[in-house]
C-alpha atoms as a PDB file:
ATOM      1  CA  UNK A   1       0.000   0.000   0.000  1.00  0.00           C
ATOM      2  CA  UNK A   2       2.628   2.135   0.571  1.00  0.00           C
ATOM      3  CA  UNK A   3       4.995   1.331  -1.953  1.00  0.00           C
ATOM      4  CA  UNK A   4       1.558   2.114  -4.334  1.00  0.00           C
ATOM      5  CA  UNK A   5       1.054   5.497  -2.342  1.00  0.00           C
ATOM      6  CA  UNK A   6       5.074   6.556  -3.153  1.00  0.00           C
ATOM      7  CA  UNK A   7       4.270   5.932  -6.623  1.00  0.00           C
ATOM      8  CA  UNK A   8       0.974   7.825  -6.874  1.00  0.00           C
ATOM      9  CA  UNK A   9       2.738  10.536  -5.327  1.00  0.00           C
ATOM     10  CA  UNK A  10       5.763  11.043  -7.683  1.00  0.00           C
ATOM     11  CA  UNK A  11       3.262  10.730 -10.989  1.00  0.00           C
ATOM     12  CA  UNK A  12       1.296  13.918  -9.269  1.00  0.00           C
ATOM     13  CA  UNK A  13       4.710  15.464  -9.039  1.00  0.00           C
ATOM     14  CA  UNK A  14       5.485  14.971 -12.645  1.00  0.00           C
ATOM     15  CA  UNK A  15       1.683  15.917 -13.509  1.00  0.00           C
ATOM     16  CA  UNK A  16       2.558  19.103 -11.842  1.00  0.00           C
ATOM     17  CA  UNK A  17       5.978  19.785 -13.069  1.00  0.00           C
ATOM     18  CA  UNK A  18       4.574  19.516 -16.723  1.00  0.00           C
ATOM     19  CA  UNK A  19       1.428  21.415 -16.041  1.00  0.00           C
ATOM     20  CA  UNK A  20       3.649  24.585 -14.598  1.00  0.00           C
ATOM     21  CA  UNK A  21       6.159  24.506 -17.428  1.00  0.00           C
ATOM     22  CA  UNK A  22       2.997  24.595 -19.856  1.00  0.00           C
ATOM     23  CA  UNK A  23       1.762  27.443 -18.041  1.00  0.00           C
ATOM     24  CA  UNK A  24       2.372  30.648 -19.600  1.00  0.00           C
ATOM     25  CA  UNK A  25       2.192  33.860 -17.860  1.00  0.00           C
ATOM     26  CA  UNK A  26       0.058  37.356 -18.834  1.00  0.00           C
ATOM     27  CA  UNK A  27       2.960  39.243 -19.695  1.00  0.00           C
ATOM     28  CA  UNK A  28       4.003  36.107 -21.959  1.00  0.00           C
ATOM     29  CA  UNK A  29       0.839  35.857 -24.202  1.00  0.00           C
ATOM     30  CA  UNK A  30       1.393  40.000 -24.669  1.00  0.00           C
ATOM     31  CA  UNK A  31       4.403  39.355 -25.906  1.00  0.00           C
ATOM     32  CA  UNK A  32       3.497  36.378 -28.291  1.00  0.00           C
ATOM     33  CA  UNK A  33       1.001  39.056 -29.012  1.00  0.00           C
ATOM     34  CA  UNK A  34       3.083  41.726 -30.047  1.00  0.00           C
ATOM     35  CA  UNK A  35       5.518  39.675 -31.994  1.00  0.00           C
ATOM     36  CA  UNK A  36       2.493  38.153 -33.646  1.00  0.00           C
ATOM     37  CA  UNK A  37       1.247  41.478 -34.524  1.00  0.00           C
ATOM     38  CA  UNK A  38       4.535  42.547 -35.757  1.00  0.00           C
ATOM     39  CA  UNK A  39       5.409  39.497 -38.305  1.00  0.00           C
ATOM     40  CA  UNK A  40       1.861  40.209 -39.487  1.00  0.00           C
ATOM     41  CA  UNK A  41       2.756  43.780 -40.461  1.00  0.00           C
ATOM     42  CA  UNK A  42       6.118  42.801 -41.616  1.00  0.00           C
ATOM     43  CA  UNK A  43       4.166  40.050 -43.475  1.00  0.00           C
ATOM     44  CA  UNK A  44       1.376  42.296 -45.193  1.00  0.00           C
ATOM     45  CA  UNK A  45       3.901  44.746 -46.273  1.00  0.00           C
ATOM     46  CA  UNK A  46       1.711  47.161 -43.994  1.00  0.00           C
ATOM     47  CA  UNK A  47       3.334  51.348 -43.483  1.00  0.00           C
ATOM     48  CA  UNK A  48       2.167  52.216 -39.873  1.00  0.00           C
ATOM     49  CA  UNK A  49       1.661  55.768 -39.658  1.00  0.00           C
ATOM     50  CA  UNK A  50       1.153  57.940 -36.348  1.00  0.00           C
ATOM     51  CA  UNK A  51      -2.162  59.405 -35.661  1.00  0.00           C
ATOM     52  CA  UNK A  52       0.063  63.271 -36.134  1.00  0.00           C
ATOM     53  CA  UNK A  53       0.255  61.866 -39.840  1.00  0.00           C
ATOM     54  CA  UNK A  54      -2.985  60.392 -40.273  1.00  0.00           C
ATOM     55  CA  UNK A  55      -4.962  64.266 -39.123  1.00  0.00           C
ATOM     56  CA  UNK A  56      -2.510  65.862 -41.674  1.00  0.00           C
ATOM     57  CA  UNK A  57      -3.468  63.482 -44.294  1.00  0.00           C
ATOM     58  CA  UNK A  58      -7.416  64.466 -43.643  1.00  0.00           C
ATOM     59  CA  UNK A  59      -8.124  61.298 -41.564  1.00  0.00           C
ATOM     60  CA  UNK A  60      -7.442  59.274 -43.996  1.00  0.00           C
ATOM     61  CA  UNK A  61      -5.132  56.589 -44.865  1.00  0.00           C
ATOM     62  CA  UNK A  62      -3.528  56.147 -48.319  1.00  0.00           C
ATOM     63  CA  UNK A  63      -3.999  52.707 -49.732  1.00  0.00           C
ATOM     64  CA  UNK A  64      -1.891  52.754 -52.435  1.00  0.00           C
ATOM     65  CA  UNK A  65       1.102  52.752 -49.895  1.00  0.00           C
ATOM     66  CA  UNK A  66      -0.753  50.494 -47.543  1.00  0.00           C
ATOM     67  CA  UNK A  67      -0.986  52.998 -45.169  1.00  0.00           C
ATOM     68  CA  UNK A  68      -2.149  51.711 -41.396  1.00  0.00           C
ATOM     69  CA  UNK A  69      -2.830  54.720 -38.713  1.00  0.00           C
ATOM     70  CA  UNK A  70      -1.555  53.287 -34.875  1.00  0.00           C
ATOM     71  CA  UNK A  71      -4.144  54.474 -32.608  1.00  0.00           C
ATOM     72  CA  UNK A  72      -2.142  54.480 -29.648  1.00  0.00           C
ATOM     73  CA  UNK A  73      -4.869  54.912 -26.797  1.00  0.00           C
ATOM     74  CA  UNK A  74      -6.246  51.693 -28.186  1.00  0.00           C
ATOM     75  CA  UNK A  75      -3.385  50.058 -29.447  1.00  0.00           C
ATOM     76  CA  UNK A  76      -5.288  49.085 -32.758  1.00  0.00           C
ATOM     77  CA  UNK A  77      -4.057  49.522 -36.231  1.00  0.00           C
ATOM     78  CA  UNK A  78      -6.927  51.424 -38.947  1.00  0.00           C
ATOM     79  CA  UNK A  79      -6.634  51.279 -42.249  1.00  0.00           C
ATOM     80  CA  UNK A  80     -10.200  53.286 -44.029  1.00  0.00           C
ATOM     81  CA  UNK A  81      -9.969  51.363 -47.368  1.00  0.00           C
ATOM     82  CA  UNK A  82     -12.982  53.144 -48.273  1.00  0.00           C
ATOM     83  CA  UNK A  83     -14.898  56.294 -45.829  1.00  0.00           C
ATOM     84  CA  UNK A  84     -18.357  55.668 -48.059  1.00  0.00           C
ATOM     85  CA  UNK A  85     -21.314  57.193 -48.895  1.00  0.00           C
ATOM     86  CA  UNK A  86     -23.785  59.072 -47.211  1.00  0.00           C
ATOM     87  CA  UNK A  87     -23.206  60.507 -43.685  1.00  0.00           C
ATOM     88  CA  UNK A  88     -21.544  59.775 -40.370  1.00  0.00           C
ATOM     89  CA  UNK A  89     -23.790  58.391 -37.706  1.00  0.00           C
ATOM     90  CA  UNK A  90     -25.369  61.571 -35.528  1.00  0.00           C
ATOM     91  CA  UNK A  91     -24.865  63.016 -32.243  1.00  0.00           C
ATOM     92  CA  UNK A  92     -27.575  60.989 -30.509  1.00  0.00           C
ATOM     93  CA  UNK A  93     -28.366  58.683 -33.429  1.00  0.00           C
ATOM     94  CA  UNK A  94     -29.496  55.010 -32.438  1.00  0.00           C
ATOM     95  CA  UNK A  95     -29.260  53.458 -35.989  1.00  0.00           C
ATOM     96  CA  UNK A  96     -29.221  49.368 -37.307  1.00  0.00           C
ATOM     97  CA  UNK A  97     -25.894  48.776 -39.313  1.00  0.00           C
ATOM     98  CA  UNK A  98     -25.178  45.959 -41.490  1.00  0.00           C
ATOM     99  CA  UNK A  99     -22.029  44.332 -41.667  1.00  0.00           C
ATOM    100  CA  UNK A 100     -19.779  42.014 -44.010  1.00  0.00           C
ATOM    101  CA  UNK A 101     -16.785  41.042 -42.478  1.00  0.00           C
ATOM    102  CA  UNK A 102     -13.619  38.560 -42.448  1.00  0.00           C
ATOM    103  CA  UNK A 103     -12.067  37.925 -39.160  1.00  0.00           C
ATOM    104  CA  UNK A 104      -8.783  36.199 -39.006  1.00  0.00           C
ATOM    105  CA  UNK A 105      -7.253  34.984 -35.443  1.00  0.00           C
ATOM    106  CA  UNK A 106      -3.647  36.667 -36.265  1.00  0.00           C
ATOM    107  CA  UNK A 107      -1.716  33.909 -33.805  1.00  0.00           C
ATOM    108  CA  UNK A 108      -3.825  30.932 -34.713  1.00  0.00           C
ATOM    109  CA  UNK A 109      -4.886  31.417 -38.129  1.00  0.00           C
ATOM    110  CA  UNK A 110      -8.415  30.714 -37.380  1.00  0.00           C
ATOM    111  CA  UNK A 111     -10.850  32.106 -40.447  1.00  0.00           C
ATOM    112  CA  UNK A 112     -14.381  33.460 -39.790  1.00  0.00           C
ATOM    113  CA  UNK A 113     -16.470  35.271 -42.417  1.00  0.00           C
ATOM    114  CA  UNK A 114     -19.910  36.100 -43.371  1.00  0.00           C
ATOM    115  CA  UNK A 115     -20.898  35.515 -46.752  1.00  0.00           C
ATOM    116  CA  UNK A 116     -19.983  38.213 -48.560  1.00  0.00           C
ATOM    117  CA  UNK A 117     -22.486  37.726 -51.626  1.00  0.00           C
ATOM    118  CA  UNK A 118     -25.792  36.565 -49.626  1.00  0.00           C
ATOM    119  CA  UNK A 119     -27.479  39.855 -48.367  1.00  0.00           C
ATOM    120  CA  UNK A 120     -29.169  37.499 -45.709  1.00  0.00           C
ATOM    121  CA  UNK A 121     -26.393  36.429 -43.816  1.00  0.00           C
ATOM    122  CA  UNK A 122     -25.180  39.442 -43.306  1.00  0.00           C
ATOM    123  CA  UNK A 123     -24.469  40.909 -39.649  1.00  0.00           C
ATOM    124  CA  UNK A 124     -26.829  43.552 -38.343  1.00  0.00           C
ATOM    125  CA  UNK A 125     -25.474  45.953 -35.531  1.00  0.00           C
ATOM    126  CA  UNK A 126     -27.670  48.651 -33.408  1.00  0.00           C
ATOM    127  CA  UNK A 127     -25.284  51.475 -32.600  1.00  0.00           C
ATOM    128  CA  UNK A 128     -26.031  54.486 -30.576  1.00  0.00           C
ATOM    129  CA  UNK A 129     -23.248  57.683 -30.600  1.00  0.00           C
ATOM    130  CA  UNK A 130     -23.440  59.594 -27.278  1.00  0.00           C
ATOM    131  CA  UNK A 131     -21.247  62.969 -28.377  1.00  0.00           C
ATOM    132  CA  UNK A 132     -17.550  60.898 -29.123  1.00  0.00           C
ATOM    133  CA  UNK A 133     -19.118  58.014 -27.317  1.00  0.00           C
ATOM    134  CA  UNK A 134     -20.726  54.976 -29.273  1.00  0.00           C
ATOM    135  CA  UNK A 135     -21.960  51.862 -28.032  1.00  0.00           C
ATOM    136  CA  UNK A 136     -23.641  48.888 -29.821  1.00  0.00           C
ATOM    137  CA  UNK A 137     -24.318  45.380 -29.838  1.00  0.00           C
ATOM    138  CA  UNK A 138     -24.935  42.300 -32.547  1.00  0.00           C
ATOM    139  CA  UNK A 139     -28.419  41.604 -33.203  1.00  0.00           C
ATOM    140  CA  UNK A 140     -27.950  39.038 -35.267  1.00  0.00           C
ATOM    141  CA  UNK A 141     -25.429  37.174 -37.538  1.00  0.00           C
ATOM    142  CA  UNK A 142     -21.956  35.265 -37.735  1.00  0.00           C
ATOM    143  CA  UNK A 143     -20.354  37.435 -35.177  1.00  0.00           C
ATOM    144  CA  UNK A 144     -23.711  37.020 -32.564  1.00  0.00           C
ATOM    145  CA  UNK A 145     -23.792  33.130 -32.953  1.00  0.00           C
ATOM    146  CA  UNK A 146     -19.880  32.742 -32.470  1.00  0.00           C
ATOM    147  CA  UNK A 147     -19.384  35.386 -29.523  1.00  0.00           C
ATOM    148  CA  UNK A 148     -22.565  36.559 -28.123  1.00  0.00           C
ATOM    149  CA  UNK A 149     -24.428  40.316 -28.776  1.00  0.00           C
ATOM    150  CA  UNK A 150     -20.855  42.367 -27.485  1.00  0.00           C
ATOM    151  CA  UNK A 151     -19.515  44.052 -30.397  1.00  0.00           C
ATOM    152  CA  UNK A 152     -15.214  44.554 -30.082  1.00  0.00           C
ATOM    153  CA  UNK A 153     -14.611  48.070 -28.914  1.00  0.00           C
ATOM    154  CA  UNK A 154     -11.469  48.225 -31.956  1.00  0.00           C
ATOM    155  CA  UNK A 155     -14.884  47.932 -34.304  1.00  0.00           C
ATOM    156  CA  UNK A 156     -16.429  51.389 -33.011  1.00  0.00           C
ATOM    157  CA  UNK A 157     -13.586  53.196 -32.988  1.00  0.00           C
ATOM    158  CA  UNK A 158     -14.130  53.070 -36.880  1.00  0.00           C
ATOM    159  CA  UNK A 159     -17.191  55.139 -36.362  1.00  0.00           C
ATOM    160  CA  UNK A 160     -15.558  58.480 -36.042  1.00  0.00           C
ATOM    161  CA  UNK A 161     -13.966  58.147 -39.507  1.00  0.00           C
ATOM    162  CA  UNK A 162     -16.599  56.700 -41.864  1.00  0.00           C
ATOM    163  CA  UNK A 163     -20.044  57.453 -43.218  1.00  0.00           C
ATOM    164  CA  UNK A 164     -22.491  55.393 -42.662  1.00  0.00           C
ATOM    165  CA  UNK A 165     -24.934  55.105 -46.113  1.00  0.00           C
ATOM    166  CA  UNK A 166     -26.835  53.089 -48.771  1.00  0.00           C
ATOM    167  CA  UNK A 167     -26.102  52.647 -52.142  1.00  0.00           C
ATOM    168  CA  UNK A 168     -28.767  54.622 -54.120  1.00  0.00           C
ATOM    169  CA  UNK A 169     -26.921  55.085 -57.590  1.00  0.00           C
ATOM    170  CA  UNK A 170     -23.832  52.613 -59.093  1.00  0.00           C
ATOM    171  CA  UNK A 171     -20.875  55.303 -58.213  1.00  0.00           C
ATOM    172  CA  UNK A 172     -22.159  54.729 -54.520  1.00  0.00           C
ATOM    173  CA  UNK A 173     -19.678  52.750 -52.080  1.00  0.00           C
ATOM    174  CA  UNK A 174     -19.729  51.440 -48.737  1.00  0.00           C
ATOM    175  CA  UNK A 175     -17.895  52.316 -45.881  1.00  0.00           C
ATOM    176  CA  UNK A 176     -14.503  49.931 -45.802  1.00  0.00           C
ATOM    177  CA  UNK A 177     -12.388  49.506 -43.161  1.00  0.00           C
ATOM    178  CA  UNK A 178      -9.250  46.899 -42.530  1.00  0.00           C
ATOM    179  CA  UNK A 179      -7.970  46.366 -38.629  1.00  0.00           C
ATOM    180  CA  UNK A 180      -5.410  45.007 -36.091  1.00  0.00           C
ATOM    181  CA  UNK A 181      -7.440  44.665 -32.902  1.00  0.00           C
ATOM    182  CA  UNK A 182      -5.532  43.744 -29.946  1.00  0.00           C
ATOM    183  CA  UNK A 183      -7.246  41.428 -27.704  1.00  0.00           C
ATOM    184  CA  UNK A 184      -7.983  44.164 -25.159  1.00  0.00           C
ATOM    185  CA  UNK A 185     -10.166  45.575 -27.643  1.00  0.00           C
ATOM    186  CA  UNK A 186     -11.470  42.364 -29.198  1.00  0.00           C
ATOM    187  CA  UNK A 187     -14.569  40.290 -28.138  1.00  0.00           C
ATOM    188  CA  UNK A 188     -14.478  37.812 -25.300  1.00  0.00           C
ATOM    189  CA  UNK A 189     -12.549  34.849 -26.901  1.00  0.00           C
ATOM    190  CA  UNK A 190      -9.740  37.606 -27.632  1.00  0.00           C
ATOM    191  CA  UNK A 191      -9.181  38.880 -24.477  1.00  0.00           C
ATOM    192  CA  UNK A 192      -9.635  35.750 -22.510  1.00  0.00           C
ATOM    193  CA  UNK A 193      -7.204  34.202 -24.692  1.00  0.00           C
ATOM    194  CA  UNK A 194      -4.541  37.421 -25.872  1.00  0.00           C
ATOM    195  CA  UNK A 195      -5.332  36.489 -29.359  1.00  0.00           C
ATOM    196  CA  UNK A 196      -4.818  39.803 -31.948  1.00  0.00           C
ATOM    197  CA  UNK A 197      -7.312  39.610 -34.957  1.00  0.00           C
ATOM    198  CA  UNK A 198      -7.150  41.375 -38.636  1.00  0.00           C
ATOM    199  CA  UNK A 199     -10.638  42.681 -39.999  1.00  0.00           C
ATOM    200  CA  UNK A 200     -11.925  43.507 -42.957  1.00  0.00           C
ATOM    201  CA  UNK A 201     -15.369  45.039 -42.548  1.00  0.00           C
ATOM    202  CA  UNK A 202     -18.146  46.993 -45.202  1.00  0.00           C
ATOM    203  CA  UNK A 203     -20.815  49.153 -43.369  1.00  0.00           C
ATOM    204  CA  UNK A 204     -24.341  49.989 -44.874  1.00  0.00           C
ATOM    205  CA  UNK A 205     -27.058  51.736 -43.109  1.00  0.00           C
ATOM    206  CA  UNK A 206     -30.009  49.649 -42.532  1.00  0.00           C
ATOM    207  CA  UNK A 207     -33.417  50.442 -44.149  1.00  0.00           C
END
């Protein structure tokens, strides 16, 4: 009994040796994070500009040069591919935006998308702008059935620099954005797991 009790006791201790030397620290999944972010810039060819650059430029970014603006208060990257047609959304404005997006998990390379060609499938958002303040949530679509109704905070930063419109005539076109969202500004399988995603998202208004 004894002999079987030393035994037990020295596989826990190996169970436990492993499991501590697989455990990886906060400050250790930022930094897989930022080096993750980093080969993906390095990667995508991307030119980081500073936000000093990106108000001289008109808020924009130029795409020709691939041209991402570092907001540093948020730590996510912006590039406005397109700002779009129509108007931004209003000083106390609660409006229904639909989304297409593509979602890639930067550290994993884990792919989720919504059909870009099926107008059904599309995601609808209900945002609300408070002055410089906007909240919203999912109300339904790929993003709601994977993470719940909590829409990533890096999304509505986007709000500030786009219109928000329909297409009424063929020269119309949608608001486009691209993004680097750190997980502290990602949805809840980001930050719970300090993954970084890239986004590609296309705002319309909603009838």
């Amino acid at each position: 009994m004894r002999k079987i009790l030393y035994t037990l006791c020295a596989v826990a201790a190996v169970a436990l040796t492993v499991a501590c030397s697989d455990y990886e620290t906060y400050g250790e999944l930022k930094e897989k994070e930022r080096e993750a972010i980093s080969q993906f810039i390095k990667d995508s060819a991307i030119n980081v500009i500073s936000e000093t650059v990106f108000e001289a430029q008109g808020n924009v970014t130029d795409v020709s040069k691939n041209q991402f603006v570092y907001l540093d208060k948020s730590g996510v990257y912006m590039q406005i591919v397109r700002k779009g047609c129509g108007k931004p959304i209003a000083d106390g404005e609660n409006v229904n935006v639909l989304c297409r997006f593509f979602e890639l998990n930067i550290r994993e390379q884990v792919v989720l998308f919504n059909a870009y060609n099926y107008v059904y499938q599309v995601d609808k958002i209900n945002v609300q702008r408070e002055g410089s303040t906007y909240t919203a949530s999912f109300l339904s679509g790929r993003m709601f059935e994977t993470y719940g109704a909590s829409v990533p905070a890096g999304w509505l930063l986007t709000f500030n620099y786009v219109n928000i419109g329909r297409q009424l005539t063929e020269d119309d076109e949608l608001a486009k954005v691209r993004l680097i969202v750190p997980h502290s500004q990602g949805h809840s399988t980001a930050s719970s797991n300090v993954y970084p995603y890239y986004y590609e998202l296309t705002f319309q208004r909603d009838r």
